[in-house]
Protein backbone atom coordinates (compact mmCIF):
# COMPACT_ATOMS: atom_id res chain seq x y z
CA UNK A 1 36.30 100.87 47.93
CA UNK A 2 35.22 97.21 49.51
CA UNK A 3 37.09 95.80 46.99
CA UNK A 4 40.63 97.73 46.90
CA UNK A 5 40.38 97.08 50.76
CA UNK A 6 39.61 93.24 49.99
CA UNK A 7 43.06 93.44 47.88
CA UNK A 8 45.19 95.50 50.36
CA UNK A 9 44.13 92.75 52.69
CA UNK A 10 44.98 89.90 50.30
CA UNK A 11 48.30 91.80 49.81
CA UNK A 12 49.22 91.95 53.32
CA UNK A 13 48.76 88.19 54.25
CA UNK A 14 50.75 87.51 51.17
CA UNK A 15 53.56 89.46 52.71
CA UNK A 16 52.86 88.20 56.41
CA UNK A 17 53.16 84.75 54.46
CA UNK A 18 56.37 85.52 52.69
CA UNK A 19 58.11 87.43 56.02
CA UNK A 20 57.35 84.33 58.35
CA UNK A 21 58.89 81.81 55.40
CA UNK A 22 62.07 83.93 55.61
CA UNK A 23 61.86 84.03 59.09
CA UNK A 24 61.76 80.56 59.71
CA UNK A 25 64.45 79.72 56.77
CA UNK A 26 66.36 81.99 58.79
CA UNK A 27 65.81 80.59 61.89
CA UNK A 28 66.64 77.13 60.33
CA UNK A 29 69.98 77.78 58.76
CA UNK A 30 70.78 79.62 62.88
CA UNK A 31 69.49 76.79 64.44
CA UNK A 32 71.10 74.15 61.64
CA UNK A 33 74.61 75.94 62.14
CA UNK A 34 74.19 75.65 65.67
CA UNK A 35 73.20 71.54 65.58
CA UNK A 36 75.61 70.88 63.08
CA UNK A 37 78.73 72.15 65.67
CA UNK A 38 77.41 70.68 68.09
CA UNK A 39 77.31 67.01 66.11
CA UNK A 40 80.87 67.83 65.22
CA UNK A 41 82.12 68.11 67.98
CA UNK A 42 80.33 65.30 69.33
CA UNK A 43 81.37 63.09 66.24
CA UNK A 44 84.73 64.26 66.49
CA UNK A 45 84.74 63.08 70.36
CA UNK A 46 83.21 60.32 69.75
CA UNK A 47 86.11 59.55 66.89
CA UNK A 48 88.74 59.52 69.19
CA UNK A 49 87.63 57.74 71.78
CA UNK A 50 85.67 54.49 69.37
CA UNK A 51 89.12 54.78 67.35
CA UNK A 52 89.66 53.72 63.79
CA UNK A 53 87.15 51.62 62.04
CA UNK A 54 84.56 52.74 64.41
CA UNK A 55 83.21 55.79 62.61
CA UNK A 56 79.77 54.54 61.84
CA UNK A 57 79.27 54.38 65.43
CA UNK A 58 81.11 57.60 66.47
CA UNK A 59 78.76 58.81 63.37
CA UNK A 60 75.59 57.41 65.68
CA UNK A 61 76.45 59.48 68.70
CA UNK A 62 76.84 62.62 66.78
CA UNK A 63 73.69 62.43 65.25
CA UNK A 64 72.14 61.58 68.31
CA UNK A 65 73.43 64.59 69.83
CA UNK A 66 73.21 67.19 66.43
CA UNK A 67 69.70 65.68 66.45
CA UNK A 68 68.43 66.89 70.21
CA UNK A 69 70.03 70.33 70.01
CA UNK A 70 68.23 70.38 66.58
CA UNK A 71 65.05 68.72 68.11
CA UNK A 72 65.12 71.74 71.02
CA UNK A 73 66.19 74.54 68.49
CA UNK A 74 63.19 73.44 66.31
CA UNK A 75 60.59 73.13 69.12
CA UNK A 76 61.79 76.20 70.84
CA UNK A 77 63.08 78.75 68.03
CA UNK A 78 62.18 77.74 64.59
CA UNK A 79 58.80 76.94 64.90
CA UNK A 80 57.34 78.54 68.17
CA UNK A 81 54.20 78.80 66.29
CA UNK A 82 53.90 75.71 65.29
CA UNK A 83 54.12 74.20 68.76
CA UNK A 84 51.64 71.51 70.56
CA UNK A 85 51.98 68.70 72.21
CA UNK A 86 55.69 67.97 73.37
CA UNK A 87 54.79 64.09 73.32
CA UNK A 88 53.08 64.39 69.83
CA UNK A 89 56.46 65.84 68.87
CA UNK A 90 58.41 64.14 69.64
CA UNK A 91 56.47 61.07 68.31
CA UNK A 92 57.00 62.11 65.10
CA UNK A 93 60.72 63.15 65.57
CA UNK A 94 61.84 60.10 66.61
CA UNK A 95 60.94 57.95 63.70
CA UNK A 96 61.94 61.31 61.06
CA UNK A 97 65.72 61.35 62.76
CA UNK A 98 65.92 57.89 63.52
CA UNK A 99 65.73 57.02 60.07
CA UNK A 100 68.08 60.34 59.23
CA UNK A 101 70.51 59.03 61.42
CA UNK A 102 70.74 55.02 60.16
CA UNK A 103 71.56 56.23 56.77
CA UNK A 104 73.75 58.33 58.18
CA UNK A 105 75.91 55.83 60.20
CA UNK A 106 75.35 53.47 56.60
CA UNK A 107 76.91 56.58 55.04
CA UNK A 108 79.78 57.05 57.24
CA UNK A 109 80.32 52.82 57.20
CA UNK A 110 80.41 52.98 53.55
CA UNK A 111 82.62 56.20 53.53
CA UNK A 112 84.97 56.20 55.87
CA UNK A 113 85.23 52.12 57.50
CA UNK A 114 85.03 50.21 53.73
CA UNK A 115 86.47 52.68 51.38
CA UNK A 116 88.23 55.18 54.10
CA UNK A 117 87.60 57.94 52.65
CA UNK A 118 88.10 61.40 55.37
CA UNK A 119 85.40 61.01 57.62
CA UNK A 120 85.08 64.92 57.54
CA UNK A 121 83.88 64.89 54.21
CA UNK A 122 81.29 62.03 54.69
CA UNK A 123 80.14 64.48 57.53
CA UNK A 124 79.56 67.73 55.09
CA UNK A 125 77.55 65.03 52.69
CA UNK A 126 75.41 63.83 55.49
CA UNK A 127 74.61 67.26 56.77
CA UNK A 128 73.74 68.32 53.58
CA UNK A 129 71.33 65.24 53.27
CA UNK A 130 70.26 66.19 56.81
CA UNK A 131 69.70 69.58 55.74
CA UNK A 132 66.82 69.02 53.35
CA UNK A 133 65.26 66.21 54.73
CA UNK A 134 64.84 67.77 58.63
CA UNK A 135 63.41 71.35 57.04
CA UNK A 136 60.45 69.74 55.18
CA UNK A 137 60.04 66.91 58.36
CA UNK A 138 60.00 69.30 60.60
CA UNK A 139 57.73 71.72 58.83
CA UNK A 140 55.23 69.83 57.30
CA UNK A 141 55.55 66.53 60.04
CA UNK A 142 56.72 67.02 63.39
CA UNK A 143 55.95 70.75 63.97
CA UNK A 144 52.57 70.84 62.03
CA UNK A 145 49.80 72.04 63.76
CA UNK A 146 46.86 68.97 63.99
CA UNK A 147 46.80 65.73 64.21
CA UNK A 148 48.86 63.17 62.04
């Protein structure tokens, strides 16, 4: 009987395992949706205001923006569980998403200011770059419980 309990037990942190993976996958792609609008929006501000040949930088302030209402989304409803220190965090956010958003703006230079190419479509294959790169980061750097 000890050991069909033992297994049972086994069994259930497998599933409590498996439920909180979906549940933060899910909470991701919400949370990603949610950034990625609000970079849009910002990048598409920022695009008509810099004006043409500018996109790189109108690129920079979208990501800056996408990346705090990611940053807060993270922290606050993707990985609640995960949470410590606020200035730990964020010390290992900055350099994660500053380096996310350099190649970014190099991708939108090289996109849309050299070749000019729609900037839209420079912003769907920076997201997608994004969208990898932030979910393991986030996970396994900046939202990982201990110390670096």
């Amino acid at each position: 009987m000890d050991q069909r309990a033992s297994v049972s037990e086994t069994d259930a942190e497998q599933d409590a395992g498996k439920s909180i993976l979906r549940g933060e996958v899910g909470r991701y792609v919400v949370n990603g949706a949610a950034a990625t609008l609000i970079d849009f929006t910002a990048l598409q501000i920022a695009s008509s205001l810099l004006g043409e040949g500018m996109t790189w930088l109108a690129g920079g302030v979208g990501a800056a923006v996408g990346i705090t209402a990611s940053f807060l989304g993270s922290r606050y409803y993707v990985f609640p569980h995960r949470r410590g220190n606020w200035r730990t965090e964020v010390a290992r956010f900055l350099p994660l998403y500053g380096v996310l958003a350099l190649v970014r703006m190099a991708l939108f230079y090289v996109w849309s200011d050299v070749y000019g190419l729609d900037q839209n479509i420079g912003f769907v294959i920076a997201t997608g770059v994004q969208v990898v790169a932030t979910f393991f980061g986030n996970k396994y750097l900046v939202f990982r419980n201990g110390n670096l």
